[in-house]
Structure formats: C-alpha cells, structure tokens
C-alpha atoms as a PDB file:
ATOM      1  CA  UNK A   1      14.417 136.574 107.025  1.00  0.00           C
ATOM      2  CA  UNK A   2      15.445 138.766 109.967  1.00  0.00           C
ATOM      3  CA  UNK A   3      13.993 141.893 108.226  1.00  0.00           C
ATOM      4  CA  UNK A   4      10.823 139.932 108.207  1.00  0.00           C
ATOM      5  CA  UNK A   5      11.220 139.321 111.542  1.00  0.00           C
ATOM      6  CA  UNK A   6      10.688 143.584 112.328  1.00  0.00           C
ATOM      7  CA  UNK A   7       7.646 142.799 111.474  1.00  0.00           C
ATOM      8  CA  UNK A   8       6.328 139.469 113.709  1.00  0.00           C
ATOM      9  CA  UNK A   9       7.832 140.343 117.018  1.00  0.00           C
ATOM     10  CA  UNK A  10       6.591 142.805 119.727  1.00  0.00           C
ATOM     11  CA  UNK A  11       7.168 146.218 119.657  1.00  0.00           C
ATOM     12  CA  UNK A  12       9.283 146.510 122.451  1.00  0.00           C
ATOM     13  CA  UNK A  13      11.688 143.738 120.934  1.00  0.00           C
ATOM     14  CA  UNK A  14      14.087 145.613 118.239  1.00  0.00           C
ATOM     15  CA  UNK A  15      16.021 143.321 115.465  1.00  0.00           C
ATOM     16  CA  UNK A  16      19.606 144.660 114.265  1.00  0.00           C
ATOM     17  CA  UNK A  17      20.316 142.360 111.583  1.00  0.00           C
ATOM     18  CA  UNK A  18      23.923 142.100 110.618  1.00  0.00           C
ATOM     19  CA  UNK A  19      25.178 141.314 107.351  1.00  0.00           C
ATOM     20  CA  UNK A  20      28.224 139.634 106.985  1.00  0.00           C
ATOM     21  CA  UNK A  21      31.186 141.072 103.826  1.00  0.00           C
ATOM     22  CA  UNK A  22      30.598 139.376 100.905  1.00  0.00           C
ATOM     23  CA  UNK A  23      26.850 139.002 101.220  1.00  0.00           C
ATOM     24  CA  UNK A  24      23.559 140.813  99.905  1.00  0.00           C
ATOM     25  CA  UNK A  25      24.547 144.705 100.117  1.00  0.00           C
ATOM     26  CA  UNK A  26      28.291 143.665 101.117  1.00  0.00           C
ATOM     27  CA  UNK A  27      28.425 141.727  98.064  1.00  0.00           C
ATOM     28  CA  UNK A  28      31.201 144.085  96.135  1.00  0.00           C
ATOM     29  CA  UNK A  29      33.114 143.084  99.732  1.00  0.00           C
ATOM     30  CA  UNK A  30      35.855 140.120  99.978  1.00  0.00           C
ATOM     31  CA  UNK A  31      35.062 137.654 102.292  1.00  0.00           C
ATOM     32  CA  UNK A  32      36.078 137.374 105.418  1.00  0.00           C
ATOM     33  CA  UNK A  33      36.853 133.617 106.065  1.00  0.00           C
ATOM     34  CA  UNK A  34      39.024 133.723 109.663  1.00  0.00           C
ATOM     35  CA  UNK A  35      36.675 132.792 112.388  1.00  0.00           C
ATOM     36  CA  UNK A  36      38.348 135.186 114.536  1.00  0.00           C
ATOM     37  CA  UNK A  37      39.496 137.894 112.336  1.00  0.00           C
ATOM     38  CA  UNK A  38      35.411 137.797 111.407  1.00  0.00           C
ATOM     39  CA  UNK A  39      34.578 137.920 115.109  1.00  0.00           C
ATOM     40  CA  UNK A  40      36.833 141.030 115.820  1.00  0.00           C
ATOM     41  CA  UNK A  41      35.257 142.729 112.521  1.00  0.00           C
ATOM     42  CA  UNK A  42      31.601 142.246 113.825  1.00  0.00           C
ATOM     43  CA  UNK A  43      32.606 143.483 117.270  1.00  0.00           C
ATOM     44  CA  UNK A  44      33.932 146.943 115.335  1.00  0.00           C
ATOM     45  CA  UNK A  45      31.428 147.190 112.627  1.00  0.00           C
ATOM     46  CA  UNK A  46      28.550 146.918 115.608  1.00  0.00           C
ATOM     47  CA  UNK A  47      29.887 148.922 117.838  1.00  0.00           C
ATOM     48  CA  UNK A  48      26.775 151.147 119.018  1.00  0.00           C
ATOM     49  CA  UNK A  49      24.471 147.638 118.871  1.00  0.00           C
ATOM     50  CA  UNK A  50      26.654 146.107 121.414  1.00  0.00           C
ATOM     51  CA  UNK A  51      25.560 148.938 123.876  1.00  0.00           C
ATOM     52  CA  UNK A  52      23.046 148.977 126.841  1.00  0.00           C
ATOM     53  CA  UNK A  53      20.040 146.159 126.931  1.00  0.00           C
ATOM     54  CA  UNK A  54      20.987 143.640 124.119  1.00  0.00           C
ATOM     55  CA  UNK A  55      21.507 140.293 122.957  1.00  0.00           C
ATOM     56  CA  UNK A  56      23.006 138.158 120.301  1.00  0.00           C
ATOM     57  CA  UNK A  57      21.246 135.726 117.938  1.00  0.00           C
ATOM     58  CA  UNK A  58      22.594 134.004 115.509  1.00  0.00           C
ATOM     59  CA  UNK A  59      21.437 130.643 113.587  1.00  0.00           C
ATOM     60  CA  UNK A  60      23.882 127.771 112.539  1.00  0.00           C
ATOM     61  CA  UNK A  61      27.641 129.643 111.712  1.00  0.00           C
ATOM     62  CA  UNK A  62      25.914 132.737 112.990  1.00  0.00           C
ATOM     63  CA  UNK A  63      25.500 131.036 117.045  1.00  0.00           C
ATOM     64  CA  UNK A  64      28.797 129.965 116.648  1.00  0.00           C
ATOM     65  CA  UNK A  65      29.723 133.930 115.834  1.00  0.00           C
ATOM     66  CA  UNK A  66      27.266 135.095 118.776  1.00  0.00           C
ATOM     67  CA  UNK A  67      29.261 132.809 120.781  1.00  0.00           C
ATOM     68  CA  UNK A  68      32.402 133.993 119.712  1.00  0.00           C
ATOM     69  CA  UNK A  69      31.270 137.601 119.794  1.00  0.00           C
ATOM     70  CA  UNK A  70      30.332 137.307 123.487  1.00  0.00           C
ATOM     71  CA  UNK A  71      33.502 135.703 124.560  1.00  0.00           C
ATOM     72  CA  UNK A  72      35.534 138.569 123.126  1.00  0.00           C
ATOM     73  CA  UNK A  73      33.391 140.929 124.892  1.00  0.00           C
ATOM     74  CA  UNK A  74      34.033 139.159 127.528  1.00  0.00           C
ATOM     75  CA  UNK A  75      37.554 138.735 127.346  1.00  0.00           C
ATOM     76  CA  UNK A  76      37.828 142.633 126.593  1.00  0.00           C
ATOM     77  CA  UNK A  77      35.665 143.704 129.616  1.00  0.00           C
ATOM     78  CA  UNK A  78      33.000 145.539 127.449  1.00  0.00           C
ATOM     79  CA  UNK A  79      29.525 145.305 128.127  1.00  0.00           C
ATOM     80  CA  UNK A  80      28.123 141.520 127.669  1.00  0.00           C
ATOM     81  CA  UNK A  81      24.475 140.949 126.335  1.00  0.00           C
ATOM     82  CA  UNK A  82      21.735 140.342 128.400  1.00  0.00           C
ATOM     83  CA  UNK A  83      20.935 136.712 126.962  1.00  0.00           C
ATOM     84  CA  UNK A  84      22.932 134.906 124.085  1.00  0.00           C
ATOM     85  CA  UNK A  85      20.311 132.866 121.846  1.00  0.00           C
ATOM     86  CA  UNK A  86      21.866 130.239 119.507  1.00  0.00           C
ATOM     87  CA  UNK A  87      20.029 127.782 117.077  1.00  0.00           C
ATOM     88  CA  UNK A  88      20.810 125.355 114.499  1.00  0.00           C
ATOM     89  CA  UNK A  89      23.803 124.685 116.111  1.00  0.00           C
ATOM     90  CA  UNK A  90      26.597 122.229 118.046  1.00  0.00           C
ATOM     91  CA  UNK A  91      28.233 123.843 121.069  1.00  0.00           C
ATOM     92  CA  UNK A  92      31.146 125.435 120.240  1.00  0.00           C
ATOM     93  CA  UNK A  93      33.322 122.434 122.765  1.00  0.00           C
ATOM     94  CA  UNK A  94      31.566 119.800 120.428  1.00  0.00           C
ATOM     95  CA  UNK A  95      32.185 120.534 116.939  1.00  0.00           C
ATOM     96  CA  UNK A  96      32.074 118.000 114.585  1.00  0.00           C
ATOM     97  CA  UNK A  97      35.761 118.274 112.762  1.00  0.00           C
ATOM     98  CA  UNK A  98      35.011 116.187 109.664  1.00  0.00           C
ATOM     99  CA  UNK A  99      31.639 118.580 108.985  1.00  0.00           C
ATOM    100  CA  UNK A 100      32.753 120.258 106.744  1.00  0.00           C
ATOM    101  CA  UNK A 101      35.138 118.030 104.828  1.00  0.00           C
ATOM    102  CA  UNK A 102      34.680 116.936 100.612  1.00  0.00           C
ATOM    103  CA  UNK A 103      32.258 120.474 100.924  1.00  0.00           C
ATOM    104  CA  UNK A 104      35.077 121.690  98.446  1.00  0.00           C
ATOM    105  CA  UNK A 105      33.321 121.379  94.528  1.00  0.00           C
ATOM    106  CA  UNK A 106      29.896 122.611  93.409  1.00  0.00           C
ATOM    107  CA  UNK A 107      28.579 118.910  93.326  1.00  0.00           C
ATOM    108  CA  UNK A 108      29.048 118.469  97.237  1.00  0.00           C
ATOM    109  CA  UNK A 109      27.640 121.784  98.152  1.00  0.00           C
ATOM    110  CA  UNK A 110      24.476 121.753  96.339  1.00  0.00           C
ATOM    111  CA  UNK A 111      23.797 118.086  97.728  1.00  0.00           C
ATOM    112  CA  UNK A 112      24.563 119.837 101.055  1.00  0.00           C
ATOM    113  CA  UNK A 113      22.016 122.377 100.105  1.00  0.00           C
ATOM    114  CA  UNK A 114      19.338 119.988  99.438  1.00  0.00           C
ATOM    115  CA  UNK A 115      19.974 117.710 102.571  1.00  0.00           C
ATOM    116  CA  UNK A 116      19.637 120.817 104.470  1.00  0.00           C
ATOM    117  CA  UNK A 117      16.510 122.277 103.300  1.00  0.00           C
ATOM    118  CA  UNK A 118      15.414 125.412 103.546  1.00  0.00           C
ATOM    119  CA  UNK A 119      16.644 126.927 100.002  1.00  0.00           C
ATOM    120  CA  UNK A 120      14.016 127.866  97.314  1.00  0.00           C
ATOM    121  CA  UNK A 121      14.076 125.889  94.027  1.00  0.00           C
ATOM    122  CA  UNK A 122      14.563 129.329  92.628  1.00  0.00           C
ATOM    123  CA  UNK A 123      17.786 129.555  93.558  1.00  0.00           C
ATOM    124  CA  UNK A 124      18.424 126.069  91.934  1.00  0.00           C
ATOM    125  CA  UNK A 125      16.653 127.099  88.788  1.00  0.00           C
ATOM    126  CA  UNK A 126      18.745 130.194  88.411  1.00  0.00           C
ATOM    127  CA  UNK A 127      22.523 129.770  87.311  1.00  0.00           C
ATOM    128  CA  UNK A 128      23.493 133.281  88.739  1.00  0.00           C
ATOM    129  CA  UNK A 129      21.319 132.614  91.905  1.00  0.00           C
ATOM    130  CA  UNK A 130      23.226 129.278  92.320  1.00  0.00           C
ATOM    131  CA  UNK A 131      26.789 130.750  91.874  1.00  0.00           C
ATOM    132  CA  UNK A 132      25.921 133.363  94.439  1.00  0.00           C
ATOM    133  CA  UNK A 133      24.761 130.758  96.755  1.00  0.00           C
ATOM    134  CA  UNK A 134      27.635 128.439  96.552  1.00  0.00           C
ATOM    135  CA  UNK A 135      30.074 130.801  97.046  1.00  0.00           C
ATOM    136  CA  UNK A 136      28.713 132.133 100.337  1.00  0.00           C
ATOM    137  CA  UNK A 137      27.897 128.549 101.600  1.00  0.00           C
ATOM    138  CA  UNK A 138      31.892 127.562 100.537  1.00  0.00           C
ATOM    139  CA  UNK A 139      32.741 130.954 102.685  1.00  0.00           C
ATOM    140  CA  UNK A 140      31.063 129.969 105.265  1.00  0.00           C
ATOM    141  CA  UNK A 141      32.570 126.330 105.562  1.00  0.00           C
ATOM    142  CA  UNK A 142      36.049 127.816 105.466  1.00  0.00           C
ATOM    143  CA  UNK A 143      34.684 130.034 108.136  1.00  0.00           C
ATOM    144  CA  UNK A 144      33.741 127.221 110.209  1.00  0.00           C
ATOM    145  CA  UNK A 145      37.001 125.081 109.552  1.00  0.00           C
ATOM    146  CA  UNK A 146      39.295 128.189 110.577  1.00  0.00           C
ATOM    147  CA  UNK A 147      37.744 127.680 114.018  1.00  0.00           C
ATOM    148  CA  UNK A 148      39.784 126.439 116.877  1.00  0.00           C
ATOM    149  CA  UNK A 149      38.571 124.353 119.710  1.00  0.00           C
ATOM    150  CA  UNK A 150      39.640 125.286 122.830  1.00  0.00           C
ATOM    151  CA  UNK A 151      38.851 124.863 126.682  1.00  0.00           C
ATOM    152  CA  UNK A 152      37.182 128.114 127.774  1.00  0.00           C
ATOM    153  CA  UNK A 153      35.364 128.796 130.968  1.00  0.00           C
ATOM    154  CA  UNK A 154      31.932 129.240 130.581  1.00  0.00           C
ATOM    155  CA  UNK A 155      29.945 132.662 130.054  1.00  0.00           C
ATOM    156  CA  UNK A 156      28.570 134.437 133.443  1.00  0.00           C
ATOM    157  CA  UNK A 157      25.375 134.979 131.372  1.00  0.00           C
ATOM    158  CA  UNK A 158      22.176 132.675 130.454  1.00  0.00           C
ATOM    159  CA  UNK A 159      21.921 130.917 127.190  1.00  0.00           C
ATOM    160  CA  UNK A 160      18.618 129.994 125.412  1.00  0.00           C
ATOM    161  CA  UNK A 161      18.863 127.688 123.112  1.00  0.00           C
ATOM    162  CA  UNK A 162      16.941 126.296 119.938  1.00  0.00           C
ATOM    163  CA  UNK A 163      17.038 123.019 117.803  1.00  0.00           C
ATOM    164  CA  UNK A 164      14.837 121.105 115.428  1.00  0.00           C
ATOM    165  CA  UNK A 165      14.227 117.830 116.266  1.00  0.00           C
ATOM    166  CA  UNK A 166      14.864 116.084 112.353  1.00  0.00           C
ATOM    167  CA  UNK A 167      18.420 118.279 112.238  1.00  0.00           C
ATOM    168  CA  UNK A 168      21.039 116.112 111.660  1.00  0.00           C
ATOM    169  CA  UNK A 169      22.909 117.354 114.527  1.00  0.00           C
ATOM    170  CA  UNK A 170      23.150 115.259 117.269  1.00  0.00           C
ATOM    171  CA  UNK A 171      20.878 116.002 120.432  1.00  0.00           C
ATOM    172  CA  UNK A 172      24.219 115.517 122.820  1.00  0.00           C
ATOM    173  CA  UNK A 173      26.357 118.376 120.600  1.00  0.00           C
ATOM    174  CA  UNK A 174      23.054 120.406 120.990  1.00  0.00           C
ATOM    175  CA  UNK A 175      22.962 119.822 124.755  1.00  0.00           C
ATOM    176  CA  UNK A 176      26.628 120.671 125.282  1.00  0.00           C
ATOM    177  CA  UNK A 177      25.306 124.182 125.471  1.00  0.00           C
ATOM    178  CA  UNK A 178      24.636 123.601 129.221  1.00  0.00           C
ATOM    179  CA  UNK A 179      28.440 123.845 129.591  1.00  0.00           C
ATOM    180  CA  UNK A 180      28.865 127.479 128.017  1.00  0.00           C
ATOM    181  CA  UNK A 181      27.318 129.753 130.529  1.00  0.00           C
ATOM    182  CA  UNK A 182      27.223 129.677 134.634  1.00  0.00           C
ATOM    183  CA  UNK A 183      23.306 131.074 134.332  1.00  0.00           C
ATOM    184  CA  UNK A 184      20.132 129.258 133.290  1.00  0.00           C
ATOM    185  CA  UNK A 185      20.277 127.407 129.556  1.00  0.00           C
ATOM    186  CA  UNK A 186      17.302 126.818 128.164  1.00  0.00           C
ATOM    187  CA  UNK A 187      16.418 124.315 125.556  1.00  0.00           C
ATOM    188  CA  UNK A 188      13.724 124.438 122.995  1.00  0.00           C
ATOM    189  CA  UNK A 189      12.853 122.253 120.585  1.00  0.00           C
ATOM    190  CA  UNK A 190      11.012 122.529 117.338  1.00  0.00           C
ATOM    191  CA  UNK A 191       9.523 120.408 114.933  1.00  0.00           C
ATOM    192  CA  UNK A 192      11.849 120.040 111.885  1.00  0.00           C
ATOM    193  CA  UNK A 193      15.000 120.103 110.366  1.00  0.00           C
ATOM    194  CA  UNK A 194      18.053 122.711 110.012  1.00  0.00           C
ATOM    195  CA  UNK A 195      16.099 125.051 108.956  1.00  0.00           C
ATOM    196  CA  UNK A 196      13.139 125.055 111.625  1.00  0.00           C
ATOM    197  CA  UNK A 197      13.319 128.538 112.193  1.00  0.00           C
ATOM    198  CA  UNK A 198      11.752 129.320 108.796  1.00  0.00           C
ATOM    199  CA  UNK A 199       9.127 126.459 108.538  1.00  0.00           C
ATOM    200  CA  UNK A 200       7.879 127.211 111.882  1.00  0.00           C
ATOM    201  CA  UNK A 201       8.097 130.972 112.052  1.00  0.00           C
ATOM    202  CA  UNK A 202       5.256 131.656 114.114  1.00  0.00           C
ATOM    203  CA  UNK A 203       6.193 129.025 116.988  1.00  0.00           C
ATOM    204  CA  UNK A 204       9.809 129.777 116.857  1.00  0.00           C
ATOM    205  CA  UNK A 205       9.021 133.594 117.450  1.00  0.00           C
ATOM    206  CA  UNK A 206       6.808 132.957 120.024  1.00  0.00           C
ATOM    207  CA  UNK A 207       9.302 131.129 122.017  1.00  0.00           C
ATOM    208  CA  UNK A 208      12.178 133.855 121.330  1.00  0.00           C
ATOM    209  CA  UNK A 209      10.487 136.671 122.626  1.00  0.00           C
ATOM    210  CA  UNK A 210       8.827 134.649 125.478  1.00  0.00           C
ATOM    211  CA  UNK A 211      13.044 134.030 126.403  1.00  0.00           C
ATOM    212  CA  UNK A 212      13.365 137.852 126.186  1.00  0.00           C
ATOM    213  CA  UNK A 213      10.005 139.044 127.355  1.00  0.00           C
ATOM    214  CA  UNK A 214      10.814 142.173 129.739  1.00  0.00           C
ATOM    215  CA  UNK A 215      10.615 141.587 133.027  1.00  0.00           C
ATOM    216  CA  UNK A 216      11.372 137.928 132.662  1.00  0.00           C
ATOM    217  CA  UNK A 217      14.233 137.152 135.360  1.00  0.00           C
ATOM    218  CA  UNK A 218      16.890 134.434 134.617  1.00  0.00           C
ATOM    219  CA  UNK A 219      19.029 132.477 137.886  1.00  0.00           C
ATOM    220  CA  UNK A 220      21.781 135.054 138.692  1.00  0.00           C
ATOM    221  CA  UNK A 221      19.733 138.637 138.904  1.00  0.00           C
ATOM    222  CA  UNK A 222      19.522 138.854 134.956  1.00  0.00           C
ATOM    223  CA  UNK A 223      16.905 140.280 133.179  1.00  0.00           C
ATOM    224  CA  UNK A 224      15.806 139.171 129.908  1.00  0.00           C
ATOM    225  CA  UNK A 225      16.710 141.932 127.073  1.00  0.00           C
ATOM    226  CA  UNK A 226      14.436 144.064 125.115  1.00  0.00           C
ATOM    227  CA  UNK A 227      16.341 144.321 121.691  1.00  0.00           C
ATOM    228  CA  UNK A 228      18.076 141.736 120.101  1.00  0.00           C
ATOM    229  CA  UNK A 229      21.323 141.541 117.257  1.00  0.00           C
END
C-alpha cells in the first residue's frame, strides 16, 4: 500500500516504507515480537531515514511504533521528526489491555480479520496466503501485548492524527492523542472502519500531505516536513 502511495502524493513528499522482519522480503527473517527490542531495531535499521526533514507514519501497531520510535529519539537526543502522523490507533496512555486477549488460535484471528476489514477474499481463499497472514497478525498481537504502559511526558513536537469514524476504537482512546505532544494535534476523521486509509485513499492522502504541505507552520516554530517514513 505504501509503495502505491509513491505514486498518489506530491512530488516533493518522499515515502520510505519500512518493512518489518518476518514480513514480505524479510520473510526468511524471525520475528521480532518485543515492542521495544523492535523499536531499537527500526531506529538502527533506518538510520539515514531518521536524518534531516522527516516524519514518522505508521497505521494501527505501526503509530504505536512511530510513537515509540520518536520517544527513543527523543530520549537519545538524536534528531526528532518534523511531525509524527498516527492512524488506526489508541494513544499509547490508553491501551486497551484485554485487546488482544483469546487472539491465540487460527479461529479467533481470522474472525478478527473479518471484523476488521480490509483483507482480500484472496487471502481467505488461499491456504498458503492464510497461513502467511495469520502468522504476521499473531506477531503482531504479541507485539502489542509486550508493550508497557507507562507515564511519559509528552513529545515537544506536533501530532496529526487520523481515525475512521465506524473503527471500533473508541473516540476518547483516539482523542488521548492530545496528551502526547506539547505542539498542535490535529484530528481527522474519515468515513469508515479500521481500515479507512485504504477505502478512502484519495481523501486520506489529501489530508496527509495537506498536514505536511511545505511551508505549513505548526504552534511552536515547526514546519511541516517534506518526506515522510
């Protein structure tokens, strides 16, 4: 979806899409399933990305990485990006802890797979296609379970973020973004479930690269960022 995504956006907006171990050409790789060990691996792998004007995007599991990739530039003293974008997803201070429980056998994820949307009936109709699918989506629970709440002072850095209005997360988790930065969150929402992104492609891009559109100034002397991770 994000290499589509080269192709939608305005030319002075770059996409680095980052693909996690285990998944598409990093298939042959283990997964990594430590929220934090997964964080610190991103931060290496994308070294030369995390340079200069950029931010971090990153939908469902992936805003909670952006997130946590931001706070451990932070916490290091490196460079922070320009905006962080995050859709499809609670704030990491309001995570629901029983999300992700009985999401342990096939039967559970697949009917997690069809509440959500957003996955082709290809994939159902394909027994490799499934097993592929299941085990990424049971990688990324464990990711999401091996993450710790804790109090954290918010970001010095804006925060735009996106939701769809029929996701089954609820507006208030959504809206505890406000909390995570000490510049301007935005909040934009779509029509649509998890997977808004993808069934309103045009609308959601507009709205990204109006958040990053050069020149655009955020409260606090920011400047919106011309490339994106």
């Amino acid at each position: 979806m994000y290499l589509r995504w080269r192709r939608l956006v305005p030319q002075w907006l770059r996409i680095v899409p980052v693909e996690l171990p285990g998944r598409g050409a990093r298939m042959g790789e283990d997964f990594v399933e430590d929220f934090d060990a997964l964080v610190a691996r991103l931060c290496t792998e994308q070294a030369a990305a995390l340079q200069g004007r950029f931010a971090l995007f990153g939908h469902s599991m992936g805003a909670l990485l952006a997130w946590g990739i931001a706070r451990r530039l932070h916490d290091e003293r490196r460079a922070l990006p320009r905006a962080l974008l995050v859709s499809g997803s609670a704030a990491p201070s309001c995570r629901d802890p029983d999300r992700f429980a009985d999401r342990t056998d096939d039967r559970a994820l697949i009917a997690d797979l069809r509440r959500q949307g957003g996955t082709p009936e290809e994939v159902f109709a394909s027994e490799e296609l499934m097993r592929i699918t299941l085990d990424v989506l049971a990688a990324d629970y464990r990711i999401c379970e091996s993450f710790g709440q804790r109090e954290r002072p918010p970001l010095p850095l804006p925060i735009h973020v996106f939701a769809g209005r029929d996701d089954d997360i609820d507006a208030a988790r959504v809206e505890a973004w406000s909390r995570e930065a000490t510049h301007a969150v935005t909040l934009d929402w779509f029509d649509g479930g998890h997977f808004f992104l993808r069934h309103g492609e045009d609308a959601f891009l507009e709205a990204l690269s109006r958040r990053l559109a050069p020149g655009a100034v955020v409260p606090g002397g920011r400047h919106a960022a011309p490339s994106l991770v």
